[in-house]
PDB file of N, CA and C in Angstrom:
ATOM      1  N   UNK A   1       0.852  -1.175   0.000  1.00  0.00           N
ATOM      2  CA  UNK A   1       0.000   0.000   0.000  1.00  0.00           C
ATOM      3  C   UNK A   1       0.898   1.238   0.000  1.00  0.00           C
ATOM      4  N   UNK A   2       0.761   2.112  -1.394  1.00  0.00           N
ATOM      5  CA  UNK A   2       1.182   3.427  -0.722  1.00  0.00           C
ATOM      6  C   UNK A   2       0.497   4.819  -0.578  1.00  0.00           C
ATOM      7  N   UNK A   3       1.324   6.029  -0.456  1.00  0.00           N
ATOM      8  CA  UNK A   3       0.134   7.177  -0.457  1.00  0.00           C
ATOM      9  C   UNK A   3       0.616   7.883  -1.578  1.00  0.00           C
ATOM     10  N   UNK A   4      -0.583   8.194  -2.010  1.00  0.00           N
ATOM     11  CA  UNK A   4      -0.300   8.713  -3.682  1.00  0.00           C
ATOM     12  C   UNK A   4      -1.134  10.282  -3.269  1.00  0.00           C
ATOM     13  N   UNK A   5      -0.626  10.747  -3.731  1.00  0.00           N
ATOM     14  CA  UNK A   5      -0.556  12.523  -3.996  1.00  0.00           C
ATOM     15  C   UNK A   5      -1.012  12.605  -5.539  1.00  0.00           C
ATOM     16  N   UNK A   6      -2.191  13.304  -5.809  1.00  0.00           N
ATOM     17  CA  UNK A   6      -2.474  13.114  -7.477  1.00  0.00           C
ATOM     18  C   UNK A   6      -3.076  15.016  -7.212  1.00  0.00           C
ATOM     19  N   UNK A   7      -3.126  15.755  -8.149  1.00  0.00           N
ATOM     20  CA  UNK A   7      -3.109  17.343  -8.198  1.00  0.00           C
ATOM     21  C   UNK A   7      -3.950  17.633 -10.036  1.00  0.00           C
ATOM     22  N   UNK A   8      -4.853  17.939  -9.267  1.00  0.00           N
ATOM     23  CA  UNK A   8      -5.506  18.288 -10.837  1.00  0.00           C
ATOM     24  C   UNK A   8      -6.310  19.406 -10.813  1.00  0.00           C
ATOM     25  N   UNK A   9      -6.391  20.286 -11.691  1.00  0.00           N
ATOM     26  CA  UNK A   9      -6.868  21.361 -12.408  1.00  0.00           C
ATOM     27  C   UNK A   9      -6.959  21.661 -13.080  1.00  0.00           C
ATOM     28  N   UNK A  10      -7.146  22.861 -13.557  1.00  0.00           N
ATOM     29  CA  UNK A  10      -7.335  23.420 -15.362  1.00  0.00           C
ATOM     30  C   UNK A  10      -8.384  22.717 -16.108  1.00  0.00           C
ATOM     31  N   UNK A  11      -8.232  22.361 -17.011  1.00  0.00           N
ATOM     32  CA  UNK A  11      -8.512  21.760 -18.119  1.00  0.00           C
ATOM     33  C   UNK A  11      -9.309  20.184 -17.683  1.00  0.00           C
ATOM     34  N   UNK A  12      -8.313  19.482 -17.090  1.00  0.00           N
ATOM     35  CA  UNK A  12      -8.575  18.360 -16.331  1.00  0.00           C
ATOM     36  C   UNK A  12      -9.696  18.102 -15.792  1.00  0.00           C
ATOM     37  N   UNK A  13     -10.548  19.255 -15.205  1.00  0.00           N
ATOM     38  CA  UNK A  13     -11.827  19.676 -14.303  1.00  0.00           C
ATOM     39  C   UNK A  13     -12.210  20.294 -14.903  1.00  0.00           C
ATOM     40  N   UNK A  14     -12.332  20.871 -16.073  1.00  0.00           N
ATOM     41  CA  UNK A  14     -13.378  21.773 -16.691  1.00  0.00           C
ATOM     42  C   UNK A  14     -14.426  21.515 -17.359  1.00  0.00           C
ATOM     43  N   UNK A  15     -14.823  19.713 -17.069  1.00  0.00           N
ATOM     44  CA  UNK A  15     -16.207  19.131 -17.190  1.00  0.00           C
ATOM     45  C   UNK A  15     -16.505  18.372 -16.694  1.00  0.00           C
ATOM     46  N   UNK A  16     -17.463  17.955 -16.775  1.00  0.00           N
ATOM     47  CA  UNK A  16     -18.542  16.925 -15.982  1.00  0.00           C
ATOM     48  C   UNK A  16     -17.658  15.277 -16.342  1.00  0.00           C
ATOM     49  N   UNK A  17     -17.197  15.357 -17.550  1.00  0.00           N
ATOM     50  CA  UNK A  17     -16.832  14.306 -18.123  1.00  0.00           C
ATOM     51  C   UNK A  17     -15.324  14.012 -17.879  1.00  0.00           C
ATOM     52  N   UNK A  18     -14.415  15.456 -17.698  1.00  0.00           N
ATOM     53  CA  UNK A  18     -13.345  15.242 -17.031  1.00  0.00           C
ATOM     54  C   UNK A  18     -13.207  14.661 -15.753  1.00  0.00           C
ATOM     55  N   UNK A  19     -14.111  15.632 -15.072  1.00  0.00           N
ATOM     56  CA  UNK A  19     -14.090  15.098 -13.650  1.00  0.00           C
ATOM     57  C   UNK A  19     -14.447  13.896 -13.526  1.00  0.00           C
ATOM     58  N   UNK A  20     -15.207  12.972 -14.375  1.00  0.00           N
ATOM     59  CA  UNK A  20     -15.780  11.511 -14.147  1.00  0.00           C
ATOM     60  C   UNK A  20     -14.652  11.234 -14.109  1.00  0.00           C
ATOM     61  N   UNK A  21     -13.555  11.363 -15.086  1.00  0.00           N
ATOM     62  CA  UNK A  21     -12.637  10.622 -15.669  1.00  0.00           C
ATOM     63  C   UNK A  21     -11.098  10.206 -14.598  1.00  0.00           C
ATOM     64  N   UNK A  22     -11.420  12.139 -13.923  1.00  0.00           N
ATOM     65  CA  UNK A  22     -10.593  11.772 -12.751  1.00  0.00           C
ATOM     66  C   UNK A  22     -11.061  10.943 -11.137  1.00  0.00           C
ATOM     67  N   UNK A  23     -12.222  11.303 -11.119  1.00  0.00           N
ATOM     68  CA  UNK A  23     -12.832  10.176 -10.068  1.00  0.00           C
ATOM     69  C   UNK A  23     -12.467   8.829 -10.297  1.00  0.00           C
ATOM     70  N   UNK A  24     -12.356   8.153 -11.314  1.00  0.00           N
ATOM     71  CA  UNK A  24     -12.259   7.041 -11.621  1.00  0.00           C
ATOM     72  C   UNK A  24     -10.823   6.677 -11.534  1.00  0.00           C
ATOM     73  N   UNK A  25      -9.621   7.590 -11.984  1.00  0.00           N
ATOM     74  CA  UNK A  25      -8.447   7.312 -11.923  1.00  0.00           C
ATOM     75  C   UNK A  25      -7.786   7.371 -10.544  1.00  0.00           C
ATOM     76  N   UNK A  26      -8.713   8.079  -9.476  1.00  0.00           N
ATOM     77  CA  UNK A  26      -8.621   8.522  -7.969  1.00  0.00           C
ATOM     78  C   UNK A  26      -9.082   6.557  -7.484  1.00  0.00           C
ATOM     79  N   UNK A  27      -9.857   6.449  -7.855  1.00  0.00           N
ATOM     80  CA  UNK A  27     -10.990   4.913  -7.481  1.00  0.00           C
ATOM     81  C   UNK A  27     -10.068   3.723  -7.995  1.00  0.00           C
ATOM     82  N   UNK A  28      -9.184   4.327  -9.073  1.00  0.00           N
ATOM     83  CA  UNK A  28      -8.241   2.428  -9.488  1.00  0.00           C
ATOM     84  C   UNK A  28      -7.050   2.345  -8.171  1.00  0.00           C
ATOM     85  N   UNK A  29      -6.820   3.493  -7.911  1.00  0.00           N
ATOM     86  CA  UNK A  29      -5.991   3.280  -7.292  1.00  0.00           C
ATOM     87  C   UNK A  29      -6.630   3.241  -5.558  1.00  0.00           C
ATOM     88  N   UNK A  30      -7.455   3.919  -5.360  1.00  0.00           N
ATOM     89  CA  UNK A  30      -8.199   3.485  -4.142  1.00  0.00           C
ATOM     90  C   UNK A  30      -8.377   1.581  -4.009  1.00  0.00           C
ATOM     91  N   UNK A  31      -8.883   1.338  -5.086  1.00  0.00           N
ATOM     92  CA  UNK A  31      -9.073  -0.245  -5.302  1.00  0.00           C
ATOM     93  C   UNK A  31      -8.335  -0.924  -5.113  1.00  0.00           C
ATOM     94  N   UNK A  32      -6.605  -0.673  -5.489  1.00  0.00           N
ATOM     95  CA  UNK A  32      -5.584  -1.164  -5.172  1.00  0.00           C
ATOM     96  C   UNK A  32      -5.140  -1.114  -3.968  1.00  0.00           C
ATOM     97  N   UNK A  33      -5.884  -0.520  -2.977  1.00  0.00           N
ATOM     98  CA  UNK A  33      -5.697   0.030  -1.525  1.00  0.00           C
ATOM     99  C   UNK A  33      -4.804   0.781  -1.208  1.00  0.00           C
ATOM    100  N   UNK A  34      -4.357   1.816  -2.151  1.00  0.00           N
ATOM    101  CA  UNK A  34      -3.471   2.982  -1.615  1.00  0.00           C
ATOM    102  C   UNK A  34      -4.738   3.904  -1.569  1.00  0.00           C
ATOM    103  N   UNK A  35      -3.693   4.395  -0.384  1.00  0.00           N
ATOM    104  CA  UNK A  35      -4.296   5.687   0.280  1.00  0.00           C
ATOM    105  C   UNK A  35      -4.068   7.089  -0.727  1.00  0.00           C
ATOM    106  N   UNK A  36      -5.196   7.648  -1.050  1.00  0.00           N
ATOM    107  CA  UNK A  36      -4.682   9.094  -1.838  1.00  0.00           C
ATOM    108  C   UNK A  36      -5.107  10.289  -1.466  1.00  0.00           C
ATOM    109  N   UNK A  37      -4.350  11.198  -1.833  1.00  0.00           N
ATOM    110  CA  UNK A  37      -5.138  12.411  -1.271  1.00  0.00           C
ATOM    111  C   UNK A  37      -4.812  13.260  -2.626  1.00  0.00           C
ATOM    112  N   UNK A  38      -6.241  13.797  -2.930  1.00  0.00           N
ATOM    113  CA  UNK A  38      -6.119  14.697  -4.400  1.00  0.00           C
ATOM    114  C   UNK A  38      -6.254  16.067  -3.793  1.00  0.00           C
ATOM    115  N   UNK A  39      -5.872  16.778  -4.465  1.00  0.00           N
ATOM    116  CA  UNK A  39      -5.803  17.944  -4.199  1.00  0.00           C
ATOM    117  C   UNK A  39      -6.392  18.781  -5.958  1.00  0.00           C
ATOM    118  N   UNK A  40      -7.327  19.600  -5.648  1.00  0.00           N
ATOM    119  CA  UNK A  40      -8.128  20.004  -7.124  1.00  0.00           C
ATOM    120  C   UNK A  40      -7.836  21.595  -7.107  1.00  0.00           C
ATOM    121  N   UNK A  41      -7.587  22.207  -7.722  1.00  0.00           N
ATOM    122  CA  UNK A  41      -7.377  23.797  -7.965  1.00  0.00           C
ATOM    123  C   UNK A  41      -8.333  23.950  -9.077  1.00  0.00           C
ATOM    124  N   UNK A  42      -8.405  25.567  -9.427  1.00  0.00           N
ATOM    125  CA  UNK A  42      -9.541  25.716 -10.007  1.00  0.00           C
ATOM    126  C   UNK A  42      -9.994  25.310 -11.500  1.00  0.00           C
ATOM    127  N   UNK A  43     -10.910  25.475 -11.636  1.00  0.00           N
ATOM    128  CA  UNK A  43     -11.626  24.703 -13.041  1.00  0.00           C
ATOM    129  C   UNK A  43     -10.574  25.746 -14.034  1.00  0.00           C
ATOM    130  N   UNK A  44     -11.304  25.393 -15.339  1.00  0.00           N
ATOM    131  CA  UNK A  44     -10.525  25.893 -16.771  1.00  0.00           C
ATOM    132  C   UNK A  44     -11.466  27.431 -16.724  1.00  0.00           C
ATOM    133  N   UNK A  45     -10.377  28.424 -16.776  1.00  0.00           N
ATOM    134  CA  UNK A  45     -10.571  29.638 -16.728  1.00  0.00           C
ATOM    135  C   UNK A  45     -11.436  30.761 -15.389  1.00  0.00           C
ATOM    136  N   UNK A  46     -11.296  29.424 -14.464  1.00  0.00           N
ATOM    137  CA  UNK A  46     -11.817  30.272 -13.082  1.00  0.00           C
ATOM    138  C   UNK A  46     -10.598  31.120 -12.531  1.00  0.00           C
ATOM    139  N   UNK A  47      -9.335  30.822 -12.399  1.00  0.00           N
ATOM    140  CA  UNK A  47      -8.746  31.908 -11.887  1.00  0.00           C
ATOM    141  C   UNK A  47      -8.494  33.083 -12.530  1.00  0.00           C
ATOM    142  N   UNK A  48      -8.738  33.269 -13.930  1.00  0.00           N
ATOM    143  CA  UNK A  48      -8.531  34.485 -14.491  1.00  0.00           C
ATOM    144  C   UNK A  48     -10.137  34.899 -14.208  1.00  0.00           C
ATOM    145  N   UNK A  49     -10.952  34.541 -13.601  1.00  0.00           N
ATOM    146  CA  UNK A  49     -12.565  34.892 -13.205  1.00  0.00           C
ATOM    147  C   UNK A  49     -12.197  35.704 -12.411  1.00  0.00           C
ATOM    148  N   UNK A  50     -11.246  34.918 -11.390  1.00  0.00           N
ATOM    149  CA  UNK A  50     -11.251  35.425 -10.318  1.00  0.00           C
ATOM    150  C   UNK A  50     -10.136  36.451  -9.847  1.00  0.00           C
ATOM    151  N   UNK A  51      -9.352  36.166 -10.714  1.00  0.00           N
ATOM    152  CA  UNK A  51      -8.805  37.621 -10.951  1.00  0.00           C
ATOM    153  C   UNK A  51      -9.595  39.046 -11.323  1.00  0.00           C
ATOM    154  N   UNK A  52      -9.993  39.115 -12.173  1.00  0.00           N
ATOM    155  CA  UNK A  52     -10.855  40.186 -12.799  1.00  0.00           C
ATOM    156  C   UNK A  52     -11.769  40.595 -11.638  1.00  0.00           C
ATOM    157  N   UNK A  53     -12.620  39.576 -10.860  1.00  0.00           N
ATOM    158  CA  UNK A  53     -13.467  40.147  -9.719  1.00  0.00           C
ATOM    159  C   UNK A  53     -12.128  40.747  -8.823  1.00  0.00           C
ATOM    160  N   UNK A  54     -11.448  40.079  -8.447  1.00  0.00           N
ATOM    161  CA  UNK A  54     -10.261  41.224  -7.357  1.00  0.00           C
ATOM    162  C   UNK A  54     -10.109  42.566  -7.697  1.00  0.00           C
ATOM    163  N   UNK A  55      -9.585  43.023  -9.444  1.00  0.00           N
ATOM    164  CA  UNK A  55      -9.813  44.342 -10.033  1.00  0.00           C
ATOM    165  C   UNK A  55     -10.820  44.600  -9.994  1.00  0.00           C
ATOM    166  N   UNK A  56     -11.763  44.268  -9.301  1.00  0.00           N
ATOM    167  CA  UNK A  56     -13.117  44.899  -9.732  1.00  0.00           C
ATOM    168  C   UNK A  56     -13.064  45.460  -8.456  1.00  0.00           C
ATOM    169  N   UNK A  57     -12.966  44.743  -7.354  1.00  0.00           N
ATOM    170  CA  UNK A  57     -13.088  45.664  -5.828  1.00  0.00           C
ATOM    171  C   UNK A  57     -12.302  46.893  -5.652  1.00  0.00           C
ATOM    172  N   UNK A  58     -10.998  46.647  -6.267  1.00  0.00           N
ATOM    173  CA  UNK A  58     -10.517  47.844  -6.183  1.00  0.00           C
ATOM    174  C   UNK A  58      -9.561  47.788  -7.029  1.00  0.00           C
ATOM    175  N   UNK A  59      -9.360  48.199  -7.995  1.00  0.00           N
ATOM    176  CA  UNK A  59      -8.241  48.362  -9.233  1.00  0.00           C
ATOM    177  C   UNK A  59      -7.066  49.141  -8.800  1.00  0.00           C
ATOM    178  N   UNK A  60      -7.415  50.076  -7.761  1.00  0.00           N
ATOM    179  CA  UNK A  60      -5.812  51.074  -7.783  1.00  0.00           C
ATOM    180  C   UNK A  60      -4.952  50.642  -6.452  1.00  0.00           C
ATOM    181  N   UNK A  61      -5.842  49.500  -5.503  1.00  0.00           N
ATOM    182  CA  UNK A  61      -4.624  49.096  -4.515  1.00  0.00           C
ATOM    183  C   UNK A  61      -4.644  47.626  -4.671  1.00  0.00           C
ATOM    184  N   UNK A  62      -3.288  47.221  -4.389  1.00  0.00           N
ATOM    185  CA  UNK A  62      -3.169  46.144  -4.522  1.00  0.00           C
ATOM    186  C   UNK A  62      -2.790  45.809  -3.037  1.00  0.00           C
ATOM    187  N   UNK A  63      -3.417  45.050  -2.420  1.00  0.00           N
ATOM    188  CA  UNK A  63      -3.143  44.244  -1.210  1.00  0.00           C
ATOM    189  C   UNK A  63      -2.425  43.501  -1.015  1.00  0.00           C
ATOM    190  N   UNK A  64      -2.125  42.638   0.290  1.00  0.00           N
ATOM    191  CA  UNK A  64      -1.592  41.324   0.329  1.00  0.00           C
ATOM    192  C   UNK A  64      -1.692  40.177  -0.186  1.00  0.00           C
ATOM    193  N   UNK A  65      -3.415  39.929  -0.036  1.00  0.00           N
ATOM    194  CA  UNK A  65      -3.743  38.898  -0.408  1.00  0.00           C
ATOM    195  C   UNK A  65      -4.143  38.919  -1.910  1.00  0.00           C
ATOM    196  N   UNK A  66      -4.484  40.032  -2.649  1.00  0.00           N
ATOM    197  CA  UNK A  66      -4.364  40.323  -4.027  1.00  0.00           C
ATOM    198  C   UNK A  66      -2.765  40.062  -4.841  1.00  0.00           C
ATOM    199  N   UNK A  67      -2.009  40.385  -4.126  1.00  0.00           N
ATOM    200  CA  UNK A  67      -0.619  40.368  -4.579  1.00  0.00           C
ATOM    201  C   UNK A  67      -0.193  38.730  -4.888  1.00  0.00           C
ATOM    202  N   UNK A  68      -0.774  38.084  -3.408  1.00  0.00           N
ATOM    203  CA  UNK A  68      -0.263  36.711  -3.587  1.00  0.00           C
ATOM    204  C   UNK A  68      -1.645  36.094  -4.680  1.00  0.00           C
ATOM    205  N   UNK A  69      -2.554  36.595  -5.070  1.00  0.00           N
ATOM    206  CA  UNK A  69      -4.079  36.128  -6.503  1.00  0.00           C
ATOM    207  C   UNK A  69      -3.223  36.382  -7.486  1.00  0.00           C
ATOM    208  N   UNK A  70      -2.571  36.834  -7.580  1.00  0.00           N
ATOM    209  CA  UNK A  70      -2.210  37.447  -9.167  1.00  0.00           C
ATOM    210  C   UNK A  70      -0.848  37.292  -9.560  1.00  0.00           C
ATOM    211  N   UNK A  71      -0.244  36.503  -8.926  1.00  0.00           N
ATOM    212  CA  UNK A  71       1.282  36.255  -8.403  1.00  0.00           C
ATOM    213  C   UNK A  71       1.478  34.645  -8.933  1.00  0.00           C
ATOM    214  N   UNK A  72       1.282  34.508 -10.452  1.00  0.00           N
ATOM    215  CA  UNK A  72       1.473  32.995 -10.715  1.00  0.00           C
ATOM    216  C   UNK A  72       2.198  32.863 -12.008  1.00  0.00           C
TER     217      UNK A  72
END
């Protein structure tokens, strides 16, 4: 048994049909009885979403936690 670390986003998650696809690749290896822990970041084109809402609160200061949004 080991522990598997698997990291998916973007593109990967940006459907219904992706995401099946990664549930299932999360589940072969569950089956095999390793332990996993996924870790998912955001869908295909949510962080530039979510960028644009940050400029939207306030465009002329940039904060801390704005600095580290836009910082990739």
């Amino acid at each position: 048994m080991a522990l598997i670390v698997q990291k998916y986003g973007g593109t990967s998650v940006g459907s219904p049909e992706r995401i099946q696809a990664v549930a299932e690749r999360v589940k072969r290896f569950r089956d095999q009885g390793d332990d996993v822990v996924v870790v998912v970041s955001a869908m295909s084109g949510e962080t530039d979403r979510l960028i644009k809402l940050a400029r939207g609160v306030n465009p002329s200061r940039r904060t801390r936690v704005r600095r580290a949004a836009l910082h990739r």
